[in-house]
N, C-alpha and C. Protein backbone atom coordinates (compact mmCIF):
# COMPACT_ATOMS: atom_id res chain seq x y z
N UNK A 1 0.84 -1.18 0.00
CA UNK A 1 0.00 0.00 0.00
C UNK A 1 0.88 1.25 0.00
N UNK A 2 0.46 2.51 -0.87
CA UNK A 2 1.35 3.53 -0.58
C UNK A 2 0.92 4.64 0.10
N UNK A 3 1.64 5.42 0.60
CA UNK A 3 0.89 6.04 1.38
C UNK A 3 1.64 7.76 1.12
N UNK A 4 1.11 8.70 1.57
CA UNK A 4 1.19 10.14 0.93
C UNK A 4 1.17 10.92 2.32
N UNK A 5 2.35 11.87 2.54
CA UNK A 5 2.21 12.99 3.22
C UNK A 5 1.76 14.41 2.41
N UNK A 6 0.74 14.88 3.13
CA UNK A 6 0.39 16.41 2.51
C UNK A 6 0.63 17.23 3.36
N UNK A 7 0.20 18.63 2.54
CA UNK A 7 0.38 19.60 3.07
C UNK A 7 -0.59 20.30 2.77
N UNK A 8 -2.09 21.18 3.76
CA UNK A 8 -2.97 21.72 3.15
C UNK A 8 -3.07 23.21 3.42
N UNK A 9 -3.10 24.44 2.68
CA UNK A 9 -3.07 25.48 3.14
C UNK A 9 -4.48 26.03 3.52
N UNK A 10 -4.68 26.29 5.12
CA UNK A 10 -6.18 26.48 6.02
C UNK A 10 -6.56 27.82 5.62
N UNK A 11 -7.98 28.07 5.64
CA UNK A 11 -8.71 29.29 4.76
C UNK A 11 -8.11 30.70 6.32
N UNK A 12 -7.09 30.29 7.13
CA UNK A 12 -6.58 31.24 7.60
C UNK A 12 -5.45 31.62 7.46
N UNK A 13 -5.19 30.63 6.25
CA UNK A 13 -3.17 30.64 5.71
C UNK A 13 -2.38 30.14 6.80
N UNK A 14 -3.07 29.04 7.72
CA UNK A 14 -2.26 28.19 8.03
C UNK A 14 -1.61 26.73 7.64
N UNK A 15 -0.90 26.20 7.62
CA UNK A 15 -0.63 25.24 7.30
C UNK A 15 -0.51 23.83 8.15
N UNK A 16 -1.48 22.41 7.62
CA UNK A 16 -1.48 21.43 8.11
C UNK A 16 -1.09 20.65 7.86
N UNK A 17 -0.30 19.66 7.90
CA UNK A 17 0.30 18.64 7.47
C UNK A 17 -0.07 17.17 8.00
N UNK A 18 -0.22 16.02 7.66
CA UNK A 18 -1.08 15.20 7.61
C UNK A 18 -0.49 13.81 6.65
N UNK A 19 -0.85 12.29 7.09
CA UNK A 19 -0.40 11.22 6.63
C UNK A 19 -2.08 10.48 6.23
N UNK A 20 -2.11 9.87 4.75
CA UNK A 20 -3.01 9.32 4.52
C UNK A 20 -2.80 8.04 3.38
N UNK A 21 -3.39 7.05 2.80
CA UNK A 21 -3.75 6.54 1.83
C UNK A 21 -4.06 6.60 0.47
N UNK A 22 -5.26 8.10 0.59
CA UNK A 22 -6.20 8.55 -0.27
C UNK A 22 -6.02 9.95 0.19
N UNK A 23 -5.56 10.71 -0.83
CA UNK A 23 -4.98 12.24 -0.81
C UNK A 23 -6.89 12.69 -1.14
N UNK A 24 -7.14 12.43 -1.87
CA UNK A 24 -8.30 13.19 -2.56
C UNK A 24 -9.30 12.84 -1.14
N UNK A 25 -9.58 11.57 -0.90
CA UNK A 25 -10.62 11.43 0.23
C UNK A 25 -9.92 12.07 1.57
N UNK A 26 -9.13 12.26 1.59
CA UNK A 26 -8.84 12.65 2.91
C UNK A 26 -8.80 14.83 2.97
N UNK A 27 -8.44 14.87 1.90
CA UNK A 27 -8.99 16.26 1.93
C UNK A 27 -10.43 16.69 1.70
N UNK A 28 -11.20 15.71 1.09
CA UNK A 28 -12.89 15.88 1.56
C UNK A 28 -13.04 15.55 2.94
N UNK A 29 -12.38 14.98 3.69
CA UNK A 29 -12.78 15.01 5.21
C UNK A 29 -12.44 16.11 5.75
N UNK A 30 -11.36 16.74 5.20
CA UNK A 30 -11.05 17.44 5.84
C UNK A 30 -11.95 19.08 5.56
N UNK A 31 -12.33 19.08 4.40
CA UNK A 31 -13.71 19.94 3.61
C UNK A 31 -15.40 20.09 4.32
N UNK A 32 -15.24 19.56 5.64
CA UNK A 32 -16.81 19.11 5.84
C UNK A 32 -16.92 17.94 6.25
N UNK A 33 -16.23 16.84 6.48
CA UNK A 33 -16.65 15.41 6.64
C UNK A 33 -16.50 15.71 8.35
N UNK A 34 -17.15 14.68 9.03
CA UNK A 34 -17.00 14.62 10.38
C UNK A 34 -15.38 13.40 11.22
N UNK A 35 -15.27 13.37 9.67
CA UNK A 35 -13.44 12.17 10.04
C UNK A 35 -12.58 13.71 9.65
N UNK A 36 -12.74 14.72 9.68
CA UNK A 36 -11.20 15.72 9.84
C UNK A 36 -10.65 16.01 10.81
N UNK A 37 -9.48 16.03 10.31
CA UNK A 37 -8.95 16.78 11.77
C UNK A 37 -9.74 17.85 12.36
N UNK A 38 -9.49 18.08 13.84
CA UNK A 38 -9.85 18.87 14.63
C UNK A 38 -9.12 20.28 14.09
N UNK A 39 -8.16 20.33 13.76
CA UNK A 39 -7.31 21.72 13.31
C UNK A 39 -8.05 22.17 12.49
N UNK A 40 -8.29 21.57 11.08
CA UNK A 40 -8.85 21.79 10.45
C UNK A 40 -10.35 21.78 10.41
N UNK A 41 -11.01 21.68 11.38
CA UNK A 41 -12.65 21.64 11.09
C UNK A 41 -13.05 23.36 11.34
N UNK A 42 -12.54 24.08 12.05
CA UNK A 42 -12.43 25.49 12.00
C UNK A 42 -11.70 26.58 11.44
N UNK A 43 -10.63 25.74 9.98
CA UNK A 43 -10.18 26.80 9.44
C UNK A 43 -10.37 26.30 7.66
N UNK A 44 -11.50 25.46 7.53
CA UNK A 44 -12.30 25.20 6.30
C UNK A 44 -12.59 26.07 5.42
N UNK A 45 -12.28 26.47 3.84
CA UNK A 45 -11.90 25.29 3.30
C UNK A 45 -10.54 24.92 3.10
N UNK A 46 -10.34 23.98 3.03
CA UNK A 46 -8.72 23.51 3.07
C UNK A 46 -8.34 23.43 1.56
N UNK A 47 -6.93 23.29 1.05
CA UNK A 47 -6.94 23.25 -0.04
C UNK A 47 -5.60 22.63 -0.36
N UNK A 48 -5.18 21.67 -0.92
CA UNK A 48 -3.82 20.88 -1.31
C UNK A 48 -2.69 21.81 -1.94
N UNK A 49 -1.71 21.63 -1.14
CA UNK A 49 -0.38 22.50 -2.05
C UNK A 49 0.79 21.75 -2.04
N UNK A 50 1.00 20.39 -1.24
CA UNK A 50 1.46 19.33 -1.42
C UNK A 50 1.51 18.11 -1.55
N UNK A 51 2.06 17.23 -1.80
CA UNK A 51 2.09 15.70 -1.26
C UNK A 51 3.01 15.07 -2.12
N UNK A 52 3.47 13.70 -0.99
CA UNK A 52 4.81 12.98 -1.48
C UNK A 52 4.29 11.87 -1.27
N UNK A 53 4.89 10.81 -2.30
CA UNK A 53 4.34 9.57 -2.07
C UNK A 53 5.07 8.49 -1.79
N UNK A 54 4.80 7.46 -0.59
CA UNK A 54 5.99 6.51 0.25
C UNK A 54 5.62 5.49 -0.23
N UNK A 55 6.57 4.38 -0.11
CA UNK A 55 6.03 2.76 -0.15
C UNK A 55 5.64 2.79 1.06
N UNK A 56 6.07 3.10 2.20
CA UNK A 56 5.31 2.08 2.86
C UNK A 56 4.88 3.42 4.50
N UNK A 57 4.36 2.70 5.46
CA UNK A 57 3.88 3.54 6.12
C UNK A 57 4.74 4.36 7.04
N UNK A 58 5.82 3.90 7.77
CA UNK A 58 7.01 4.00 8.32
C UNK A 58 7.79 5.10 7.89
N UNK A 59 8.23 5.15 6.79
CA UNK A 59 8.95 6.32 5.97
C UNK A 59 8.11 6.94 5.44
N UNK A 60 6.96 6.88 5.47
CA UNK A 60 5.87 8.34 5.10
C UNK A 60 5.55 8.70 6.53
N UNK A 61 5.92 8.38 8.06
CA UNK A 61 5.22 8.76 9.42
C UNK A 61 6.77 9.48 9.53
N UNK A 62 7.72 9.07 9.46
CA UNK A 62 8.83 9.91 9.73
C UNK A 62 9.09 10.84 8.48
N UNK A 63 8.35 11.22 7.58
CA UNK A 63 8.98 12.55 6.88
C UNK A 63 7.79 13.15 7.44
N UNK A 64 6.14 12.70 7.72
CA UNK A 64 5.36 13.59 8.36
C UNK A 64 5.79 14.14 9.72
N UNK A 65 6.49 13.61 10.55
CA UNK A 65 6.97 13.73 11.83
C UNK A 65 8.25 15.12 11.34
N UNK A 66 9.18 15.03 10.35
CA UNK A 66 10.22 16.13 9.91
C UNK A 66 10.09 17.10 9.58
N UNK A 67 8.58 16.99 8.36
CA UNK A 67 7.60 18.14 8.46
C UNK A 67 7.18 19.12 8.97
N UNK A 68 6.57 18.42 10.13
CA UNK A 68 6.31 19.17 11.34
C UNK A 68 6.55 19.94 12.21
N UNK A 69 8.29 19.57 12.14
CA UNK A 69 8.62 20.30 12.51
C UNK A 69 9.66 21.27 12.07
N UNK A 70 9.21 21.49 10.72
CA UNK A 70 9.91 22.66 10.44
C UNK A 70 9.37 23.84 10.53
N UNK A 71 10.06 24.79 10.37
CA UNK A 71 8.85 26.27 10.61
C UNK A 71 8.41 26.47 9.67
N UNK A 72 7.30 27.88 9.80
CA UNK A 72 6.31 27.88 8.46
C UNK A 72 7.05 28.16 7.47
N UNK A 73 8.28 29.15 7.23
CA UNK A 73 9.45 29.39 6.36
C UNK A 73 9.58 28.01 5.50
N UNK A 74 10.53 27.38 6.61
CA UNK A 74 10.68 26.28 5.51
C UNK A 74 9.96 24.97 5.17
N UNK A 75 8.62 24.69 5.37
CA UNK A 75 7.24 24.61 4.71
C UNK A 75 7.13 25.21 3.72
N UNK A 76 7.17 26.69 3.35
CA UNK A 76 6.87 27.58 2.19
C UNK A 76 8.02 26.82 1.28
N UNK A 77 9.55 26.94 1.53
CA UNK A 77 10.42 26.49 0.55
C UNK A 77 10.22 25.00 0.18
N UNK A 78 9.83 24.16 0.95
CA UNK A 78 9.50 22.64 0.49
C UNK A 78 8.53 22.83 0.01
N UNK A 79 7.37 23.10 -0.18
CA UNK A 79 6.16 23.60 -1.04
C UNK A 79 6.84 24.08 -2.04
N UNK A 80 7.24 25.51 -2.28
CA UNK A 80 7.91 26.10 -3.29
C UNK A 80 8.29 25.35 -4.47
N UNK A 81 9.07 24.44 -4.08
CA UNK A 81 10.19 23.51 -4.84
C UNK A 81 9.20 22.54 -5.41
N UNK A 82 8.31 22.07 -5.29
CA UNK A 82 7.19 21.46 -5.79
C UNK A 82 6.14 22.04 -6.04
N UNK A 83 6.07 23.50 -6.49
CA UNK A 83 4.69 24.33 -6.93
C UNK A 83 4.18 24.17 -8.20
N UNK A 84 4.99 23.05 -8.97
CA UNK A 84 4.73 23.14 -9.83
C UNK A 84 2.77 22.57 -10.23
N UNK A 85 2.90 21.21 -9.27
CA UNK A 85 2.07 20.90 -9.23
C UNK A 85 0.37 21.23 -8.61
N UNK A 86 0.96 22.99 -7.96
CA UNK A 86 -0.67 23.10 -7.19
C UNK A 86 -0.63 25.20 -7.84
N UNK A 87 -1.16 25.46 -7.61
CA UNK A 87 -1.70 27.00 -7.93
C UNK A 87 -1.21 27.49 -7.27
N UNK A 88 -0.85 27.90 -5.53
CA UNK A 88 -0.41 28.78 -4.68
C UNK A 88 1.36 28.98 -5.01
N UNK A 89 1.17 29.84 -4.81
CA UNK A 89 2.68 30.72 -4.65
C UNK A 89 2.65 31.63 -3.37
N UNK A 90 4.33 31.61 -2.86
CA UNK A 90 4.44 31.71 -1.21
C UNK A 90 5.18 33.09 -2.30
């Protein structure tokens, strides 16, 4: 199974980051469904500006875990470097 870390930018220009299966279903939860995160159920609508895709679950929980903790800065530059694929520009 493969599995995908994202990155969603919150309708307050915050940023969430997040481990799933299903990139597309998991940002409809996160849109309105009652399976979203708690972060995100009050800063709706959410909207995709990243994601990377792992073999397996382990090495997609530790780059979500590296993620995390970078600051919003360098979030913007790891986004950046892959903008090709979403509309927002930092």
């Amino acid at each position: 199974m493969k599995y995908f870390v994202y990155i969603v930018l919150c309708s307050d220009n915050t940023l969430y980051t997040g481990i799933t299966t299903d990139v597309d279903r998991r940002i409809n939860e996160h849109n309105g469904n009652d399976k979203g995160a708690k972060y995100t159920k009050m800063r709706q609508p959410v909207r995709l500006i990243y994601s990377a895709k792992f073999d397996n679950r382990s090495t997609a929980s530790k780059e979500e875990f590296r993620i995390k903790r970078l600051t919003k800065k360098q979030k913007e530059l790891l986004i950046k470097k892959n903008i090709k694929k979403y509309d927002r520009s930092f």
